[in-house]
N, C-alpha and C. Protein backbone atom coordinates (compact mmCIF):
# COMPACT_ATOMS: atom_id res chain seq x y z
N UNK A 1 0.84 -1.18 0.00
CA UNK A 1 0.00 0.00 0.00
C UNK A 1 0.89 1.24 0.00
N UNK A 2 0.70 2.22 -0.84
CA UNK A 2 1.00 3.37 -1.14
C UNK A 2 0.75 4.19 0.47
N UNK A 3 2.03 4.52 0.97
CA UNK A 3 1.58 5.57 2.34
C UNK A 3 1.99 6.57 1.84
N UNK A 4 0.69 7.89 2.65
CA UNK A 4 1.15 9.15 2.46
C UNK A 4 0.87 9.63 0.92
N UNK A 5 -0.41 8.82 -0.16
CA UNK A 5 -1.18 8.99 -1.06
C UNK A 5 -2.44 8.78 -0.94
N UNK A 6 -3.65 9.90 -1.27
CA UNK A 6 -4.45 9.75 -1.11
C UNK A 6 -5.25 8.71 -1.72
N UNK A 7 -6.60 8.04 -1.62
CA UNK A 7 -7.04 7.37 -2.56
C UNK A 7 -7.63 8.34 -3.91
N UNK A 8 -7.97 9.54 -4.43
CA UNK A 8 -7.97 10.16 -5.14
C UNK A 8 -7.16 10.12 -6.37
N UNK A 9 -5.06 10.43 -5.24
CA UNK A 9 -4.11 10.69 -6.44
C UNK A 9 -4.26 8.76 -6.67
N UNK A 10 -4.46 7.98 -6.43
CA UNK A 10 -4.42 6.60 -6.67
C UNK A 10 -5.32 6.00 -8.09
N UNK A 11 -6.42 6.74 -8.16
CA UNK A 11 -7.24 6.44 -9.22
C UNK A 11 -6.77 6.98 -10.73
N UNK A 12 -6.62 5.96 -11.80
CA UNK A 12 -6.61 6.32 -12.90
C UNK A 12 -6.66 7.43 -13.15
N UNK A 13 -6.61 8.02 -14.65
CA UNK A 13 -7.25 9.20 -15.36
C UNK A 13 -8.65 9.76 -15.95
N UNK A 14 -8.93 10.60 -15.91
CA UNK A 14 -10.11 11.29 -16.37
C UNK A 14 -10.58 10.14 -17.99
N UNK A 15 -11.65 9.62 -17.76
CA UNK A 15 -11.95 8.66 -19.46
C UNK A 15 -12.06 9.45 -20.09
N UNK A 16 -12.26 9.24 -21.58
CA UNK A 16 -12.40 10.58 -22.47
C UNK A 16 -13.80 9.75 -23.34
N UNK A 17 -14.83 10.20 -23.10
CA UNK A 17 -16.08 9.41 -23.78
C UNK A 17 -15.69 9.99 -25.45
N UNK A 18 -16.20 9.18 -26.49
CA UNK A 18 -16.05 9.15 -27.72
C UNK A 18 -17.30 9.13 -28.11
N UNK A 19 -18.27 9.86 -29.15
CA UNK A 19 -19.11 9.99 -29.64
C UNK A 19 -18.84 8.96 -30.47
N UNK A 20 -20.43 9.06 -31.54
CA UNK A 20 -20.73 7.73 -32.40
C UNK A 20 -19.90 8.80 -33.93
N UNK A 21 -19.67 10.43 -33.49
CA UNK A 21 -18.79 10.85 -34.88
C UNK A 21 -17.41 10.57 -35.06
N UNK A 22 -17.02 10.14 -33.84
CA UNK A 22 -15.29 10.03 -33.35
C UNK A 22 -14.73 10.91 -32.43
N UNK A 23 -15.47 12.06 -32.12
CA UNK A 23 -15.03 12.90 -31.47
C UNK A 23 -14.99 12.84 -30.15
N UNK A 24 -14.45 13.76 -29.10
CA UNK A 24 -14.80 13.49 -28.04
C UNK A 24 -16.25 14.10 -27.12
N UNK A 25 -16.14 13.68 -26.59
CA UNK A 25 -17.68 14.88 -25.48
C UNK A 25 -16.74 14.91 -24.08
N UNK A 26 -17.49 16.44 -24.54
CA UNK A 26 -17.40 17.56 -23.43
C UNK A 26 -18.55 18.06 -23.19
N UNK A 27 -18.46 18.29 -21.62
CA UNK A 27 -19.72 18.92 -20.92
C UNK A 27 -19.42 20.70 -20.86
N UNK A 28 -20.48 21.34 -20.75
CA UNK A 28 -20.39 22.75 -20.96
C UNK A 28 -21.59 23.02 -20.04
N UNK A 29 -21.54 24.06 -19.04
CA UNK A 29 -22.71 24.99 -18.58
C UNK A 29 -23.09 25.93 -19.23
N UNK A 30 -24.52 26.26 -19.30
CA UNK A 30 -24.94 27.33 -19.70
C UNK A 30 -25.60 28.13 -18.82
N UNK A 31 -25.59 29.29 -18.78
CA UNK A 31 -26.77 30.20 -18.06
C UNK A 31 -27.76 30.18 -18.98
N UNK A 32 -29.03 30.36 -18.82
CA UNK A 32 -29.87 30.80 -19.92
C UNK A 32 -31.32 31.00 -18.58
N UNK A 33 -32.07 31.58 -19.40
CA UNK A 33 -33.39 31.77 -18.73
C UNK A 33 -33.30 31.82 -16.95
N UNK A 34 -32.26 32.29 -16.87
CA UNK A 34 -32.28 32.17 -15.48
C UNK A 34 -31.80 30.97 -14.28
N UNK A 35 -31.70 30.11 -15.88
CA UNK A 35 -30.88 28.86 -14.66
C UNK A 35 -29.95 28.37 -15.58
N UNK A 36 -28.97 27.27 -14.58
CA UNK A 36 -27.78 26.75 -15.16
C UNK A 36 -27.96 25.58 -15.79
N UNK A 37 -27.75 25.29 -16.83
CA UNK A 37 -28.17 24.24 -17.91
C UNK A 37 -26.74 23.40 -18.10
N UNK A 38 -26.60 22.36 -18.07
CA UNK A 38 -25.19 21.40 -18.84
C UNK A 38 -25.44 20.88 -19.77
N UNK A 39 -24.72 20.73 -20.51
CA UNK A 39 -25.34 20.47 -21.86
C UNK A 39 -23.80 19.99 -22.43
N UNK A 40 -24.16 18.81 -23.28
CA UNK A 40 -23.19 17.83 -23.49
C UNK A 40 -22.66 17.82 -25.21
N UNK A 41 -21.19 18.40 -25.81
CA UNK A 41 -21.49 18.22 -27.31
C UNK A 41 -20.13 17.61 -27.61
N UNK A 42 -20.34 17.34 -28.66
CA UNK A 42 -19.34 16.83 -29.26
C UNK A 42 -17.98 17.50 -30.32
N UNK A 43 -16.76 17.61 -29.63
CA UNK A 43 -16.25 18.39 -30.29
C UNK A 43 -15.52 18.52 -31.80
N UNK A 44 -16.39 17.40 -32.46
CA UNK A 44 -15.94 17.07 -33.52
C UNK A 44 -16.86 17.38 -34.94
N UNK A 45 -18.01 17.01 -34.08
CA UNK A 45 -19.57 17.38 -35.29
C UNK A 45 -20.10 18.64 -34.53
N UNK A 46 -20.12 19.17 -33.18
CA UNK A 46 -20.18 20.29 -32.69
C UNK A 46 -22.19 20.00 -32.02
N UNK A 47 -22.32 18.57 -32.35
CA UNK A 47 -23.74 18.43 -31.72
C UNK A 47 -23.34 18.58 -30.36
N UNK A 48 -25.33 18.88 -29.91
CA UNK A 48 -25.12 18.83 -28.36
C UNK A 48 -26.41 18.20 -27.95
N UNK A 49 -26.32 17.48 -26.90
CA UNK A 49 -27.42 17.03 -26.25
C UNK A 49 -27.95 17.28 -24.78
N UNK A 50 -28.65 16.43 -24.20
CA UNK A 50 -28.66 16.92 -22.76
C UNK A 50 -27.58 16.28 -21.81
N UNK A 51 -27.71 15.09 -22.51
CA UNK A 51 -26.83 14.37 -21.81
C UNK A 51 -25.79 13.05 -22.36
N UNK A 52 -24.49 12.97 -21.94
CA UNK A 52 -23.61 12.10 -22.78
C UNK A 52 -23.91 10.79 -23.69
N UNK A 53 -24.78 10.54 -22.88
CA UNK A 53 -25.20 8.94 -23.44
C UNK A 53 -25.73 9.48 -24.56
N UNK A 54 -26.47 10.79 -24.75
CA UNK A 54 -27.10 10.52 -26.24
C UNK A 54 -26.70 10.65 -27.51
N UNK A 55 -25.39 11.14 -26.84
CA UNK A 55 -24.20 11.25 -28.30
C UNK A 55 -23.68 10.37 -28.70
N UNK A 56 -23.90 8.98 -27.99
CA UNK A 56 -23.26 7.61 -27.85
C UNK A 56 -23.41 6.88 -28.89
């Protein structure tokens, strides 16, 4: 066992989800109408959805 590392720095890297265009997805906030919206696109075809899975 790793002493004096958290279990945090211990875990792998950030995954990088892949759309069905090749690209990757990224999440983005929006303000709009008064509230904060996330909203999920792809930085390759530039779609966006509500949420990751639907870029899948």
């Amino acid at each position: 066992m790793a002493a004096g590392i958290s279990k945090n720095a211990r875990r792998e890297g950030e995954k990088v989800l892949t759309s069905r265009w090749g690209g990757a997805i990224k999440m983005k906030s929006v303000f709009e109408n008064g509230k904060l919206r996330h909203i999920a696109y792809c930085e390759k075809s530039g779609n966006t959805a509500r949420k990751p899975k639907d870029l899948m």
